[in-house]
Protein backbone atom coordinates (compact mmCIF):
# COMPACT_ATOMS: atom_id res chain seq x y z
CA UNK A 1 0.00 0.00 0.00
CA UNK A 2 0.91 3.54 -0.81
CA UNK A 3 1.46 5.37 2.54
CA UNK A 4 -1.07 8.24 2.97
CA UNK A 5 -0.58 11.71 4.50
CA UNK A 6 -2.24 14.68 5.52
CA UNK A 7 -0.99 18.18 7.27
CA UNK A 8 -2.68 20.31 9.17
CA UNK A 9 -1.99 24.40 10.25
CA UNK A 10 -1.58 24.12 14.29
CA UNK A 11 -1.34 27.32 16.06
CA UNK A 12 0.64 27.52 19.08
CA UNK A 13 0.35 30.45 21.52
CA UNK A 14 3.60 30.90 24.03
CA UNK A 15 1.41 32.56 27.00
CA UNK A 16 3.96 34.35 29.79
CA UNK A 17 6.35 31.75 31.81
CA UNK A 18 5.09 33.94 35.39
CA UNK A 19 9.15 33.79 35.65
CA UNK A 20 8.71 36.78 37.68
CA UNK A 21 7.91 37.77 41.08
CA UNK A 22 6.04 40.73 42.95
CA UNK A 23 8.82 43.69 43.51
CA UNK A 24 7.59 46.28 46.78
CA UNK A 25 8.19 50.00 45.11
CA UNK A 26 10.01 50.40 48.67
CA UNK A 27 12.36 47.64 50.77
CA UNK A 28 11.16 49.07 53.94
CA UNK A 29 7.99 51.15 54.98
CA UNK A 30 8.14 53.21 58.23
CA UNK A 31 5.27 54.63 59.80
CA UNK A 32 4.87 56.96 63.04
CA UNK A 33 1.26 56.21 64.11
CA UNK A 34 -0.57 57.74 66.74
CA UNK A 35 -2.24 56.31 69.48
CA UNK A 36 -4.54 55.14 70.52
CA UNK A 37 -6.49 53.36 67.85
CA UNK A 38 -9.65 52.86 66.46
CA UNK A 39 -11.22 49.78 65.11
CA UNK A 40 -10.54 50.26 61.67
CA UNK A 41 -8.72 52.53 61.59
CA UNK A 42 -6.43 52.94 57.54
CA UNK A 43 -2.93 52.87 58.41
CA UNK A 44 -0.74 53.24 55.46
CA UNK A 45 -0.68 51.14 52.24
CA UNK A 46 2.08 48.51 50.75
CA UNK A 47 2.44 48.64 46.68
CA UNK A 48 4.12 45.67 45.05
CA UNK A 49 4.48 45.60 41.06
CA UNK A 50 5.17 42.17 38.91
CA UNK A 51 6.78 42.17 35.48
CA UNK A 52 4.37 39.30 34.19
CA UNK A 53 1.51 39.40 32.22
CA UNK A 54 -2.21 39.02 32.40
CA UNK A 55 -3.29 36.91 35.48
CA UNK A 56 0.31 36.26 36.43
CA UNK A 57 0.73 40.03 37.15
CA UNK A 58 -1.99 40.32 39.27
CA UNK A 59 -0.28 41.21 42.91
CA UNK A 60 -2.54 40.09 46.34
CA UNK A 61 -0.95 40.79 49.39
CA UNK A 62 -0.88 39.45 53.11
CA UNK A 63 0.36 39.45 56.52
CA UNK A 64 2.48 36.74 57.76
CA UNK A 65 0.95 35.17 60.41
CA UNK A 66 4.30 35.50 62.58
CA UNK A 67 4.85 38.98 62.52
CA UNK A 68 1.07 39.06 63.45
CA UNK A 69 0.09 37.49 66.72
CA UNK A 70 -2.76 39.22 67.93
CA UNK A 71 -4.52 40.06 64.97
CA UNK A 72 -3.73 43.85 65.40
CA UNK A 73 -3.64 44.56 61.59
CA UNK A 74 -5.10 43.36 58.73
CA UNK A 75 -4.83 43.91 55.22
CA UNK A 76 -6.94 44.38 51.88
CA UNK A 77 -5.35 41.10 49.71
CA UNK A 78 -6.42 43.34 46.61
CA UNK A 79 -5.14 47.16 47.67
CA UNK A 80 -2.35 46.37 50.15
CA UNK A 81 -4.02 49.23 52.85
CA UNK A 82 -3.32 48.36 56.34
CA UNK A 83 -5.99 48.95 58.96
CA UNK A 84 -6.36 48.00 62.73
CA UNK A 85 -8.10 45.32 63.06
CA UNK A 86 -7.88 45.29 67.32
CA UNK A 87 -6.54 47.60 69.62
CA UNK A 88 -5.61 44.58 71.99
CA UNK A 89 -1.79 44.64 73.18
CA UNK A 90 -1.04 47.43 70.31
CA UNK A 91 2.72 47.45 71.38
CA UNK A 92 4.97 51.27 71.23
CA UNK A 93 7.26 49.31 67.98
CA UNK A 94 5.98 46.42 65.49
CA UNK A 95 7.66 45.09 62.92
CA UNK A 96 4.73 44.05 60.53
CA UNK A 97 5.96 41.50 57.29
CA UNK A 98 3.40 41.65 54.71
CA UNK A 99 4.07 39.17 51.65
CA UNK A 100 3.19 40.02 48.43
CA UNK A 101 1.79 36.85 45.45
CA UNK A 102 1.17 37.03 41.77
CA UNK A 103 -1.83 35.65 40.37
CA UNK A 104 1.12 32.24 39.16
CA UNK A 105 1.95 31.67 42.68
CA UNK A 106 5.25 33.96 43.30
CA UNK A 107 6.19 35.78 46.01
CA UNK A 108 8.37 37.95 47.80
């Protein structure tokens, strides 16, 4: 038998690697904050930009549990603003570490 072929056009899209992570625009925020404090209350905000594209760019941001014991702050995952979230134990120095993700899994 005579041997039989066909071709076909395939289209290949190369979509972004994510071989980059979140970068803070700062290596260390310092804030003087006032006290006491409200429930609530905004503190400052964190900013992280990632050199990836589409959902691999997308930064979300958190506090590390450690850093974090009582619960004093949280943060907005989407905006990076810090608010009080308890006024319990509010100590006169903290040393918060917020972590910043891309939308691949990368972090910093």
């Amino acid at each position: 038998t005579t041997p039989r072929y066909s071709s076909a056009l395939v289209t290949i899209l190369v979509t972004d690697a994510n071989d980059n992570s979140p970068v803070f625009l700062q290596e260390v925020y310092e804030f003087v904050i006032s006290k006491p404090l409200l429930v609530n209350t905004p503190l400052f905000s964190v900013e992280a930009h990632d050199s990836d594209e589409g959902e691999n760019a997308r930064v979300s941001y958190s506090i590390l549990d450690a850093s974090n014991p009582n619960g004093v702050f949280v943060i907005n995952g989407t905006s990076g603003a810090v608010r009080v979230s308890n006024n319990y134990g509010l100590p006169d120095e903290y040393l918060l570490m917020v972590r910043a993700e891309d939308g691949g899994g990368r972090c910093t």
